[in-house]
N, C-alpha and C. Protein backbone atom coordinates (compact mmCIF):
# COMPACT_ATOMS: atom_id res chain seq x y z
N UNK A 1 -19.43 4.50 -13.87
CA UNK A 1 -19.84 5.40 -12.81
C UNK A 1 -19.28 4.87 -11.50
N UNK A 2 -19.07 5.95 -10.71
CA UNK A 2 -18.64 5.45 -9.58
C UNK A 2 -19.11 6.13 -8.26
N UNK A 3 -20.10 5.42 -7.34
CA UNK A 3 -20.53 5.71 -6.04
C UNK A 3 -19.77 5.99 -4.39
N UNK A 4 -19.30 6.18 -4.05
CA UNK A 4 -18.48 6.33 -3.04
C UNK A 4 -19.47 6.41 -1.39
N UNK A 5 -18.92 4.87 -0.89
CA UNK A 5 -20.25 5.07 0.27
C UNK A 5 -19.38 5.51 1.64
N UNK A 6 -19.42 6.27 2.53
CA UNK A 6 -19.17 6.46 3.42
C UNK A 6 -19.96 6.26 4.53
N UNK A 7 -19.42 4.79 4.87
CA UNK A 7 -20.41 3.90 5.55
C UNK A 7 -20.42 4.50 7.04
N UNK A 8 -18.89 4.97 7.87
CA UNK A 8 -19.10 5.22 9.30
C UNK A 8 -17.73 6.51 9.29
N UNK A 9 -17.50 7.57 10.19
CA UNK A 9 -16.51 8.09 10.43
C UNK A 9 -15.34 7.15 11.04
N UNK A 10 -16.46 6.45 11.89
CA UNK A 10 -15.39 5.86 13.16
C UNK A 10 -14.61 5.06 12.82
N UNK A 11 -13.48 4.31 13.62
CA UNK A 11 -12.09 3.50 12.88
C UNK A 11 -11.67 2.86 14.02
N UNK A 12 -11.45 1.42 13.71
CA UNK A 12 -10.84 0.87 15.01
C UNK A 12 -9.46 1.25 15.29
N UNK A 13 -8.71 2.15 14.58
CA UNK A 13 -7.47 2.54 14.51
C UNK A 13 -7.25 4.14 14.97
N UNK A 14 -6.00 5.08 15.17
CA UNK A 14 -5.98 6.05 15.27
C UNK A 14 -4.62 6.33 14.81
N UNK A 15 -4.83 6.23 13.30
CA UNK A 15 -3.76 7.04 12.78
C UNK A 15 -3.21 8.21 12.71
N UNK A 16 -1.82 8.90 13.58
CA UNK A 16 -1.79 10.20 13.65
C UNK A 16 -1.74 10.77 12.79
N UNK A 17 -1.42 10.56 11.49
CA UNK A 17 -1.96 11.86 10.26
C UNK A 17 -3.28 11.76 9.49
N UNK A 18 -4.09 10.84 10.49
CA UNK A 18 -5.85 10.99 9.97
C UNK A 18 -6.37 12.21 9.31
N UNK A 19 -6.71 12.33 7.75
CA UNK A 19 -7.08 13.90 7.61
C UNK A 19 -8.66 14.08 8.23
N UNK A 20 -9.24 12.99 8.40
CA UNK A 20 -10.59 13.00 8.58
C UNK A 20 -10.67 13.71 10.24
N UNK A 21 -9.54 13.70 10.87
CA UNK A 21 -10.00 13.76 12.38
C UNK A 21 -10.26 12.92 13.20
N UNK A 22 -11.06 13.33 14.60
CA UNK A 22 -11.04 12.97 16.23
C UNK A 22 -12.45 11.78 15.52
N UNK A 23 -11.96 10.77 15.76
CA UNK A 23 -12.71 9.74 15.44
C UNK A 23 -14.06 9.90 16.50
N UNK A 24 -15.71 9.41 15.58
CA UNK A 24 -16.72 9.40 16.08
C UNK A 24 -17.60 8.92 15.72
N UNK A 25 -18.59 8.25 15.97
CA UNK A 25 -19.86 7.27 15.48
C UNK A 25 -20.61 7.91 14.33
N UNK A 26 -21.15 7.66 13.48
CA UNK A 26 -22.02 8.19 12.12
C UNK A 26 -21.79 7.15 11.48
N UNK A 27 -22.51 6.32 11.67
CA UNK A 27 -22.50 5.15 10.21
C UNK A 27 -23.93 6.05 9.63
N UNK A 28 -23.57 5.37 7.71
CA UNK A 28 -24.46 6.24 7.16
C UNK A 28 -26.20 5.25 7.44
N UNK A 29 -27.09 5.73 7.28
CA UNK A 29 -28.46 5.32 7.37
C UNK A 29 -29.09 4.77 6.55
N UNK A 30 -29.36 3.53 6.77
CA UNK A 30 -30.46 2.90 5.84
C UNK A 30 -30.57 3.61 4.78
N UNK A 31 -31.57 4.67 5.31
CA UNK A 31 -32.22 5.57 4.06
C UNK A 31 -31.55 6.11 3.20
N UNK A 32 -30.44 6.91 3.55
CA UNK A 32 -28.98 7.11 2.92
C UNK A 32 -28.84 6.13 1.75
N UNK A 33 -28.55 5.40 2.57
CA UNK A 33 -27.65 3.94 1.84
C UNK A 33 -28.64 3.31 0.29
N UNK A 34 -30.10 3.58 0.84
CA UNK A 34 -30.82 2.57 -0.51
C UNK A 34 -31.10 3.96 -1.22
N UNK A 35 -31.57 5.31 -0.93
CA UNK A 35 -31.08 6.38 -1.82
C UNK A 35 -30.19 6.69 -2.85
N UNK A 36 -28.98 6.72 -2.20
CA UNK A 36 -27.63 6.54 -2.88
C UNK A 36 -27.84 5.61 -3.91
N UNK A 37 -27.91 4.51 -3.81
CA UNK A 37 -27.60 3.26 -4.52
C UNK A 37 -28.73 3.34 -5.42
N UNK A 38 -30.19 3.90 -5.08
CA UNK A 38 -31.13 4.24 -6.71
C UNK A 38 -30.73 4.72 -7.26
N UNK A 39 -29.76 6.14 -7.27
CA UNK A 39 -29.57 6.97 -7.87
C UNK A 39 -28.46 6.24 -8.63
N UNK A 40 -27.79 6.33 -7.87
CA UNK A 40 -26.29 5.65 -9.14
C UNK A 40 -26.65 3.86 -9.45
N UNK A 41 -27.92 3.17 -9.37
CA UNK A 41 -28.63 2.06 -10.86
C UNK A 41 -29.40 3.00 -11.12
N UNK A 42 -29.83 3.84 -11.18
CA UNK A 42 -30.62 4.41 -12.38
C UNK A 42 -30.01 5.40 -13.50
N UNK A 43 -28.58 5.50 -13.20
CA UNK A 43 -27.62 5.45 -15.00
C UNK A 43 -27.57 4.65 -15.57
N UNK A 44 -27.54 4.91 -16.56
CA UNK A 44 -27.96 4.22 -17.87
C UNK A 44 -26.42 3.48 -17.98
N UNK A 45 -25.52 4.10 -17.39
CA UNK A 45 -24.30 3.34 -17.67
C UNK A 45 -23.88 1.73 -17.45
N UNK A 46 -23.55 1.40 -17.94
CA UNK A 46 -23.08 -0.25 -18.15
C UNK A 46 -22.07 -0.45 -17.05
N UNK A 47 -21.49 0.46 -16.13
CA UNK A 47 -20.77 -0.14 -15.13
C UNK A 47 -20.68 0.61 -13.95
N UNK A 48 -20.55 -0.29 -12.49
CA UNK A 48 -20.97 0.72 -11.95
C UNK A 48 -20.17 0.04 -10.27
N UNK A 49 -19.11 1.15 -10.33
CA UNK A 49 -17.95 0.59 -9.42
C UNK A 49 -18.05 1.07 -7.57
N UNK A 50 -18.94 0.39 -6.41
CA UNK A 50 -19.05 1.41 -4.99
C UNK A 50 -18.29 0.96 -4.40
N UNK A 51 -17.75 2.68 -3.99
CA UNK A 51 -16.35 2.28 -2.91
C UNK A 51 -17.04 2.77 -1.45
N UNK A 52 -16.44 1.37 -0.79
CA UNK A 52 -16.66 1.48 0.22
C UNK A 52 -15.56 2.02 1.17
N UNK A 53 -15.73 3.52 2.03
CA UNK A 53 -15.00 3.93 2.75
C UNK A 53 -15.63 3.98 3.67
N UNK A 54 -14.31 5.13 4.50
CA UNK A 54 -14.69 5.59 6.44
C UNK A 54 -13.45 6.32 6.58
N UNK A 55 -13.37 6.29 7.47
CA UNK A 55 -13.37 5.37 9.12
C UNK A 55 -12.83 4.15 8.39
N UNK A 56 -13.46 2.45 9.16
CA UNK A 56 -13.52 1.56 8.72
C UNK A 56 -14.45 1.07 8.23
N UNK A 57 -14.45 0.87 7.29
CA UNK A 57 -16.27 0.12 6.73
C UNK A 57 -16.62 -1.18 7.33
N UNK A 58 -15.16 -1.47 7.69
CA UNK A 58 -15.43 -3.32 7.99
C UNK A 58 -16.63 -3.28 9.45
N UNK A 59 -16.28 -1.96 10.14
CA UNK A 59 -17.17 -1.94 11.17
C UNK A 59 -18.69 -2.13 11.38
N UNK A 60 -19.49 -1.69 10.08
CA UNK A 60 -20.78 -2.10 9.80
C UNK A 60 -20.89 -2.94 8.26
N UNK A 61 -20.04 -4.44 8.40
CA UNK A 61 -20.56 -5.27 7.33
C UNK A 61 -21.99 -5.46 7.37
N UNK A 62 -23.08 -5.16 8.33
CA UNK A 62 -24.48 -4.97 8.00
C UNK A 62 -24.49 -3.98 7.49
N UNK A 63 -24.25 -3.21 7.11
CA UNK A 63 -24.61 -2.22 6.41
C UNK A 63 -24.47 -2.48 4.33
N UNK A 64 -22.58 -2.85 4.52
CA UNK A 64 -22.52 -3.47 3.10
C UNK A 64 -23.24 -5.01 2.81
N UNK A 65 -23.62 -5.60 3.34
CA UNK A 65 -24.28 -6.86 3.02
C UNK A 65 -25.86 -6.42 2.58
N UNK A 66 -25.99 -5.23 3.37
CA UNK A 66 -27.56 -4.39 3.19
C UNK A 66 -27.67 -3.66 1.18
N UNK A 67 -26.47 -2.96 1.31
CA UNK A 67 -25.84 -2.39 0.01
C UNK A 67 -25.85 -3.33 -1.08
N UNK A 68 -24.95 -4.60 -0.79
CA UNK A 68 -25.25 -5.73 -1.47
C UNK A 68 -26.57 -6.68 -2.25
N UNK A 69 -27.63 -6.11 -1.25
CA UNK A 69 -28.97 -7.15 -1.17
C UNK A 69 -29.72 -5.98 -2.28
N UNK A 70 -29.52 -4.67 -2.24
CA UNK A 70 -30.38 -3.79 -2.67
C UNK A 70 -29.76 -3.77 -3.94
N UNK A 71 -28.56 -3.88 -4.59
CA UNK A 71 -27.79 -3.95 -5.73
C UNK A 71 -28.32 -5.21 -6.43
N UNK A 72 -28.11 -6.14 -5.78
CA UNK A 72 -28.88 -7.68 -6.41
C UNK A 72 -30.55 -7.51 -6.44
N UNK A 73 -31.04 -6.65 -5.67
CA UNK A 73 -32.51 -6.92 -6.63
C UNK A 73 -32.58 -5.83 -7.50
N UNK A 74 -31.75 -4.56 -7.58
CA UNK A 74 -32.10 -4.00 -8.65
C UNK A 74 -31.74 -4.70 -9.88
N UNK A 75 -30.85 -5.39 -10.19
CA UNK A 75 -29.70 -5.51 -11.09
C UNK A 75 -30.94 -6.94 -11.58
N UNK A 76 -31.76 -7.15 -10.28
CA UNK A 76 -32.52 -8.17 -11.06
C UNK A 76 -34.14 -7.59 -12.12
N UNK A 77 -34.20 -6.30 -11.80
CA UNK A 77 -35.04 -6.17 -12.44
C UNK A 77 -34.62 -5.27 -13.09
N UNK A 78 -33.24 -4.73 -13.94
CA UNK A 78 -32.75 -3.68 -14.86
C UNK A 78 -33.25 -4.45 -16.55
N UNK A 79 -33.42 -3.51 -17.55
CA UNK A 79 -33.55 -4.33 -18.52
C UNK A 79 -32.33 -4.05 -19.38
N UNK A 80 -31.67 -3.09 -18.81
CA UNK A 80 -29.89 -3.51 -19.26
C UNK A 80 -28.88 -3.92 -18.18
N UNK A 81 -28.00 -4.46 -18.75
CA UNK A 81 -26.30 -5.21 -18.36
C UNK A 81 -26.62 -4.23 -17.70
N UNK A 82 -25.48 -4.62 -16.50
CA UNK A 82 -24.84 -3.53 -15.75
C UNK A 82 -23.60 -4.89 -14.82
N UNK A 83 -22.57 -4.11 -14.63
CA UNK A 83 -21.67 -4.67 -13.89
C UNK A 83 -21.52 -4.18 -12.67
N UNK A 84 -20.69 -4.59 -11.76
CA UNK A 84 -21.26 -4.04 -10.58
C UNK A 84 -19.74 -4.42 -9.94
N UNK A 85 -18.78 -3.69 -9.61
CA UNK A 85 -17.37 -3.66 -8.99
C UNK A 85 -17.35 -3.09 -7.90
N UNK A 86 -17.27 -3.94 -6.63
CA UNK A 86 -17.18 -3.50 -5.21
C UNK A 86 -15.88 -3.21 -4.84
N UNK A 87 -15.15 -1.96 -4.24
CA UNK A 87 -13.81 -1.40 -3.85
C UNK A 87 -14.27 -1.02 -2.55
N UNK A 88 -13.75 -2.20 -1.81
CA UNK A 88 -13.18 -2.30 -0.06
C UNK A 88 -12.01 -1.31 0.37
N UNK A 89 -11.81 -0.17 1.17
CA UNK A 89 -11.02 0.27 1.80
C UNK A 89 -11.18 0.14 2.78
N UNK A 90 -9.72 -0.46 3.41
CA UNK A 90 -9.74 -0.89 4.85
C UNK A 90 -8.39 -1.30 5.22
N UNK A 91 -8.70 -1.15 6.61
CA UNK A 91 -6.87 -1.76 7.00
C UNK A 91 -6.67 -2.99 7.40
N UNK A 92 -7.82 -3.74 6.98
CA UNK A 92 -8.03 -5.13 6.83
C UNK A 92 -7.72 -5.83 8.41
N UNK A 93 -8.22 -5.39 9.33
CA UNK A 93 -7.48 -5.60 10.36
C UNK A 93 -9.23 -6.67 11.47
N UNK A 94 -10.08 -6.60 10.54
CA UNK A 94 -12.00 -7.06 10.68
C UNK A 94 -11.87 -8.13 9.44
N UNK A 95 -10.97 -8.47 8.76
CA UNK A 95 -11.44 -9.46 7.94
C UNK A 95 -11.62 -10.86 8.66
N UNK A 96 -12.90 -10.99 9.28
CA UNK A 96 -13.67 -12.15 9.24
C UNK A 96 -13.67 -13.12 8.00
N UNK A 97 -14.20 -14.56 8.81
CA UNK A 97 -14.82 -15.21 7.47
C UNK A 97 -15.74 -14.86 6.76
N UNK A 98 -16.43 -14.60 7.49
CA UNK A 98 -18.03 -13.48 6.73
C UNK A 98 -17.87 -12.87 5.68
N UNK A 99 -17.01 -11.68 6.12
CA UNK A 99 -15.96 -10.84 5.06
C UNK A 99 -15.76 -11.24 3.93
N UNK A 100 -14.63 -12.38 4.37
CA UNK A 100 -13.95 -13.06 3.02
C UNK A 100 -14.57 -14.10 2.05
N UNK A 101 -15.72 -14.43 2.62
CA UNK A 101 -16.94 -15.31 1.63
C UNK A 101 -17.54 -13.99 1.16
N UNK A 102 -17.70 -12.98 1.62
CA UNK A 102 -18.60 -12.39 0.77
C UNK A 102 -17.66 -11.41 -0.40
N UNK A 103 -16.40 -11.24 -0.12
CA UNK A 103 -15.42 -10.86 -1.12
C UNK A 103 -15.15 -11.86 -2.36
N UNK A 104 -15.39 -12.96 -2.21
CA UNK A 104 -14.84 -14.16 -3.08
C UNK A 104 -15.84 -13.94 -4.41
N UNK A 105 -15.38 -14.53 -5.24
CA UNK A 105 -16.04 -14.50 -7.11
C UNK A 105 -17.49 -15.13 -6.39
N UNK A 106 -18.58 -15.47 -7.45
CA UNK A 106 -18.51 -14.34 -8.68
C UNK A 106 -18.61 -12.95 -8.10
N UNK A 107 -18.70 -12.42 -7.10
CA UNK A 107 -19.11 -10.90 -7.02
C UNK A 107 -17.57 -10.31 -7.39
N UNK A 108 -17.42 -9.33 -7.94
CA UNK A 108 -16.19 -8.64 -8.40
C UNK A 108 -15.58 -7.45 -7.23
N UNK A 109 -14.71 -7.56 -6.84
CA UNK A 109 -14.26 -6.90 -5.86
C UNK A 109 -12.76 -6.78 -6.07
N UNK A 110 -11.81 -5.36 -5.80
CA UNK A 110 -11.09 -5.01 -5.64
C UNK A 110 -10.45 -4.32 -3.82
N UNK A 111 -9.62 -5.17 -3.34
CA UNK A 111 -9.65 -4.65 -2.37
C UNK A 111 -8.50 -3.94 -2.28
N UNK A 112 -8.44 -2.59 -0.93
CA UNK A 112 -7.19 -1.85 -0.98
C UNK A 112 -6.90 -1.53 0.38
N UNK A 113 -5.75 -2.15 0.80
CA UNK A 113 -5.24 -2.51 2.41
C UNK A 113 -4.56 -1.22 2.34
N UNK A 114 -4.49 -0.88 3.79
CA UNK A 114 -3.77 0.35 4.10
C UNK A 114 -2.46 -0.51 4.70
N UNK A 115 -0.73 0.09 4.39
CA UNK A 115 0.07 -0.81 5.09
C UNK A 115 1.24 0.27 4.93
N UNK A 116 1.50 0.72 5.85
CA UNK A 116 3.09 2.13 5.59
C UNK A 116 4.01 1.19 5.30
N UNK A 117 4.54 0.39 5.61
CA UNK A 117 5.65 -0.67 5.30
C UNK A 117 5.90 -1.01 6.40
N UNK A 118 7.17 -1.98 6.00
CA UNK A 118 7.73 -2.40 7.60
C UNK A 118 7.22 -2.08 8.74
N UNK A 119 7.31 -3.28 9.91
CA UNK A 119 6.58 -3.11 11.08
C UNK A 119 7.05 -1.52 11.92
N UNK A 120 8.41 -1.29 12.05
CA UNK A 120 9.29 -0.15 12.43
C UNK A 120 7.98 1.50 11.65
N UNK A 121 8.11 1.05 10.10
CA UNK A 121 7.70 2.36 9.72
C UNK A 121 6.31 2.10 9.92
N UNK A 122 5.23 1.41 9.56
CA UNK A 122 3.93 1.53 9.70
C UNK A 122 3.47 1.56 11.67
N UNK A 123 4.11 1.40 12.20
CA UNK A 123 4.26 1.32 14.00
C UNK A 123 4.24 2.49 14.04
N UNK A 124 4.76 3.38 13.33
CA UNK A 124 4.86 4.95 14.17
C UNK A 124 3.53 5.63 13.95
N UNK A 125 2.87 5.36 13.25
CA UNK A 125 1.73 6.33 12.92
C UNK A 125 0.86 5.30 12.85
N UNK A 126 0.38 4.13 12.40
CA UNK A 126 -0.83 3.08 12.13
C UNK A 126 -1.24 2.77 14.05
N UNK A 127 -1.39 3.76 14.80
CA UNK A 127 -1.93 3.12 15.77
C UNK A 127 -3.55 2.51 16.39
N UNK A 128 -3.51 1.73 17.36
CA UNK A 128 -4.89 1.37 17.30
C UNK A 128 -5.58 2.50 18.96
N UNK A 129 -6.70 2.40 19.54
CA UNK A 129 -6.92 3.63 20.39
C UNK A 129 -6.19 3.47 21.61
N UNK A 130 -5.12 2.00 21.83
CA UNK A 130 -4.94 1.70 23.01
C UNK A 130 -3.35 2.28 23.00
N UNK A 131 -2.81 2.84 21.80
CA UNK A 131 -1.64 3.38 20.95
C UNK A 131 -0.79 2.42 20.89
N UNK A 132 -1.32 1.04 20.73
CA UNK A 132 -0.38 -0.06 19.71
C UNK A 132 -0.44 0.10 18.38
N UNK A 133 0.58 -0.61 18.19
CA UNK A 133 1.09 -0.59 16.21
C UNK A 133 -0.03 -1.68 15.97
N UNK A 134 -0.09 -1.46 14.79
CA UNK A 134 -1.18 -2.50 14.48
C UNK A 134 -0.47 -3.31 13.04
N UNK A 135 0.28 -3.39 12.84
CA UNK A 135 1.30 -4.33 11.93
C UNK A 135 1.25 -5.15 11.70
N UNK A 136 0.82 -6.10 13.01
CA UNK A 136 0.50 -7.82 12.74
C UNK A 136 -0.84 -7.80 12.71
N UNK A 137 -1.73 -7.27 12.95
CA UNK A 137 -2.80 -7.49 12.54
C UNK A 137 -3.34 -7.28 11.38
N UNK A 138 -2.85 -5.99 10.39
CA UNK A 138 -2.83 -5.94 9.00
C UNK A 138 -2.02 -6.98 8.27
N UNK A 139 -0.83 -7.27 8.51
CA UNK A 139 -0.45 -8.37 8.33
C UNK A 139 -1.17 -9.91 8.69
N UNK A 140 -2.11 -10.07 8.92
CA UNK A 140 -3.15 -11.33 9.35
C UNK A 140 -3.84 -11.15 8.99
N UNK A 141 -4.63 -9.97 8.19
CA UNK A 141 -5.66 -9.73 7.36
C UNK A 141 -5.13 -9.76 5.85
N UNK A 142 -3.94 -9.10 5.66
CA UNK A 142 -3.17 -9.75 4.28
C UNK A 142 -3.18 -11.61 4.02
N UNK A 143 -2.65 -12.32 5.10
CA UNK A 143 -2.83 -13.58 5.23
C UNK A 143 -3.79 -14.46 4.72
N UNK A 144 -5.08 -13.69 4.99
CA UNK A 144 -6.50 -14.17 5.25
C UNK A 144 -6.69 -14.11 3.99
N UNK A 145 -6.53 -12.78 3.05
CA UNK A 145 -6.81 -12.66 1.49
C UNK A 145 -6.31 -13.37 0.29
N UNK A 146 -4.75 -13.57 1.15
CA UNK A 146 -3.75 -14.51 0.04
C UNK A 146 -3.92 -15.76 0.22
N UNK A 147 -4.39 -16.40 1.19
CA UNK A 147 -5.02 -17.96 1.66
C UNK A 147 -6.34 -18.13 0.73
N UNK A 148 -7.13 -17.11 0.70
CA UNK A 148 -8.54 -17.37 -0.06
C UNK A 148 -7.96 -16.70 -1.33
N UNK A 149 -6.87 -16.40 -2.13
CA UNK A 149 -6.26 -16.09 -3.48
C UNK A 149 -7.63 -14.88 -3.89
N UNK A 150 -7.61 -14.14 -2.67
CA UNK A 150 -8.14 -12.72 -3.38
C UNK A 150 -7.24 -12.09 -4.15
N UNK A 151 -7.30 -10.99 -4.96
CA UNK A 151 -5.96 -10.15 -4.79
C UNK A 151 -7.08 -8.55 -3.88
N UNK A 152 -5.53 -7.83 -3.89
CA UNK A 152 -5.54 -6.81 -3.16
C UNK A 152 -4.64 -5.66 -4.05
N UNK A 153 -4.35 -4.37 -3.19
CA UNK A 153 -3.57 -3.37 -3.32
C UNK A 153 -3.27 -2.85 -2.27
N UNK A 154 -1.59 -2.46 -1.74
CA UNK A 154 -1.88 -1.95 -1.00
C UNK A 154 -1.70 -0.33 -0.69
N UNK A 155 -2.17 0.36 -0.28
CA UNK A 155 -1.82 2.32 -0.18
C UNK A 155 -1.24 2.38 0.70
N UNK A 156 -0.29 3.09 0.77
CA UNK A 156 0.79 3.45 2.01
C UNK A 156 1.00 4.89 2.07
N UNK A 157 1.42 5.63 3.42
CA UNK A 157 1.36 7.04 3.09
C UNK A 157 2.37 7.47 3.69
N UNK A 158 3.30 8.14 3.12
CA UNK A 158 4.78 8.34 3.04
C UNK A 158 4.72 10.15 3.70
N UNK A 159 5.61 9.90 4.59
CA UNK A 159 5.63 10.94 5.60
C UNK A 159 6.92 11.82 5.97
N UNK A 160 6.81 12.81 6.03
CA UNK A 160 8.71 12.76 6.52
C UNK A 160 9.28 12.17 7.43
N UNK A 161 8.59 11.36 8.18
CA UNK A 161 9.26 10.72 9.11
C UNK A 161 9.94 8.99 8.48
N UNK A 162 8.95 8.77 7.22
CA UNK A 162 9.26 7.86 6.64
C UNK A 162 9.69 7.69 5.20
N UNK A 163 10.19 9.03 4.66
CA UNK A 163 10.36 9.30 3.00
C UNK A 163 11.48 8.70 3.23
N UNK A 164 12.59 8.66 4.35
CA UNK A 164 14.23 8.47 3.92
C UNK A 164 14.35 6.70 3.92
N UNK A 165 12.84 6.23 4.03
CA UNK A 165 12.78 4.59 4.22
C UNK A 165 12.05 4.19 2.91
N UNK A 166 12.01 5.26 2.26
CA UNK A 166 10.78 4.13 0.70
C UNK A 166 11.38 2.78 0.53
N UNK A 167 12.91 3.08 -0.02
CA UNK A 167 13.16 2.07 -0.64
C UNK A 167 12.74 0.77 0.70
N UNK A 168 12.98 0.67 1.67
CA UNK A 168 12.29 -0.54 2.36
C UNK A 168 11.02 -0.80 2.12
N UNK A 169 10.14 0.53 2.10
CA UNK A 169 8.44 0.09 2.14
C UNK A 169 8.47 -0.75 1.24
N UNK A 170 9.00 0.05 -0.19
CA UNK A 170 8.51 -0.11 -1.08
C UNK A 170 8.95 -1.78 -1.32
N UNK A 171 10.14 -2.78 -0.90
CA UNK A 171 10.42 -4.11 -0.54
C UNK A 171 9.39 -4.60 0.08
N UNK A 172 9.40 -4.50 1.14
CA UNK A 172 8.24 -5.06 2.18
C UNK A 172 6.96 -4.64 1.61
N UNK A 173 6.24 -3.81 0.63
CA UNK A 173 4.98 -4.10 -0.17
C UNK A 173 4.87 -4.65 -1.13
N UNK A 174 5.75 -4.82 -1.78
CA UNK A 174 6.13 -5.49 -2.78
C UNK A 174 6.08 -7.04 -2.65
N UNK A 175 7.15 -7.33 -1.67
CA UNK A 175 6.67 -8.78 -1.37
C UNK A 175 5.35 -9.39 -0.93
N UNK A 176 4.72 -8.81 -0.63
CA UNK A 176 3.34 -9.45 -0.35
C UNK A 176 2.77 -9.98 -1.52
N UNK A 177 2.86 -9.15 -2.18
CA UNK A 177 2.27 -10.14 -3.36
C UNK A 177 1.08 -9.64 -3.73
N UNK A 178 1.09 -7.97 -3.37
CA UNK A 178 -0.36 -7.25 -3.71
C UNK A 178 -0.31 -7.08 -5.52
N UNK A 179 -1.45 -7.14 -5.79
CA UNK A 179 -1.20 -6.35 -7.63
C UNK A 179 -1.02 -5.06 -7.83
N UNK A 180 -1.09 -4.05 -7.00
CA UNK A 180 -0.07 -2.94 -6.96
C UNK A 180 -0.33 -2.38 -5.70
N UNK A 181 1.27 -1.21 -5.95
CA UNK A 181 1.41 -0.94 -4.69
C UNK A 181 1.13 0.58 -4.77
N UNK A 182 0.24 1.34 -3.70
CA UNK A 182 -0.02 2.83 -4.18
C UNK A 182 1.15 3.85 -2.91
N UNK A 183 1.64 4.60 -3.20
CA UNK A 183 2.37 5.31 -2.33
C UNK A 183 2.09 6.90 -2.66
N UNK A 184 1.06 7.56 -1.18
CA UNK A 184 0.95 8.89 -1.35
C UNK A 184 1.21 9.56 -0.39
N UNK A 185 1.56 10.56 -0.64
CA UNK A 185 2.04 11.75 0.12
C UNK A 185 1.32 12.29 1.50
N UNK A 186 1.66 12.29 2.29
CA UNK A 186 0.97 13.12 3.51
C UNK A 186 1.49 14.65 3.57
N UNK A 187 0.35 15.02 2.72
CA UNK A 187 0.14 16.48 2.67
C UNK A 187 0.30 17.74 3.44
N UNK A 188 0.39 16.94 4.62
CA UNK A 188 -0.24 17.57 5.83
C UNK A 188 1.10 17.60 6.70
N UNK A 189 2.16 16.90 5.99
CA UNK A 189 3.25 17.19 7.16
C UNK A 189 4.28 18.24 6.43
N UNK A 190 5.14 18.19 7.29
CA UNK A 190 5.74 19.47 6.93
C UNK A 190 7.00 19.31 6.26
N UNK A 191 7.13 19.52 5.02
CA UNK A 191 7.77 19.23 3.90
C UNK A 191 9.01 20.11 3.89
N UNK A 192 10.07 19.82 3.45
CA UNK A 192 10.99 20.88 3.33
C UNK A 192 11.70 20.44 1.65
């Protein structure tokens, strides 16, 4: 089974082909949050994978550390197995130490960095609200994961402004050293 938390709209970034839109405050609520999370431990299913989205999620790690605490006492009083696989989306650009101790084994986590490629192609669209590229800073949050031998993935989103460059992305994601690399389409631009 799989839960999908949509922790906040908001994003320290302002990517121009955002499908979500004009970035704005809504992190989800307590009540929300331990709701959600009864409902999907009380399947009977043996595994049980929450993805954490947004916006940025990294923006209220009280919130997932909250998510976290309520998962560990159910899981302590279930009278079946259950596994429990945490999926981080983010542009890794908030990975604290905090963060990265609480990503580390035993808790099971898959994380998935947002990264267009090369500084040139991810610069045109990965901006932050002040309309800098934000390149080296996803790149320093990649750093942070491969130093503590997390793994990762990273998603990249291929644009017409950047289809006639794959073959670079797809180099420059590659080398990092993610366990795979996802490349999707921006739907939304104008295709010929």
């Amino acid at each position: 089974m799989e839960l999908t938390l949509f922790v906040d709209h908001q994003c320290n970034l302002r990517c121009t082909y955002c499908y979500t839109g004009r970035k704005f405050t809504r992190a989800m609520s307590r009540e929300v949050l331990e709701k959600a999370l009864r409902l999907a431990l009380a399947s009977p299913d043996p595994h049980l994978d929450i993805a954490l989205f947004g916006g940025e999620p990294l923006l209220h790690f009280d919130l997932i550390r909250e998510a976290d605490e309520i998962v560990t006492r159910a899981m302590a009083g279930r009278s079946h197995p259950l596994t429990v696989r945490w999926l981080l989306n983010t542009n890794a650009t908030l990975l604290t130490d905090e963060v990265l101790d609480w990503l580390m084994p035993p808790r099971v986590t898959n994380v998935f960095v947002s990264l267009d490629g090369p500084r040139d192609v991810h610069d045109r669209c990965r901006l932050d609200n002040a309309g800098r590229g934000s390149y080296d800073r996803v790149l320093e949050g990649i750093s942070k994961l491969r130093a503590r031998k997390l793994p990762f993935r990273v998603l990249a989103v291929v644009g017409t402004k950047s289809a006639s460059d794959v073959g670079r992305v797809l180099a420059e994601l590659i080398g990092l050293g993610a366990e795979q690399v996802h490349l999707s389409a921006n739907y939304r631009d104008d295709w010929d």
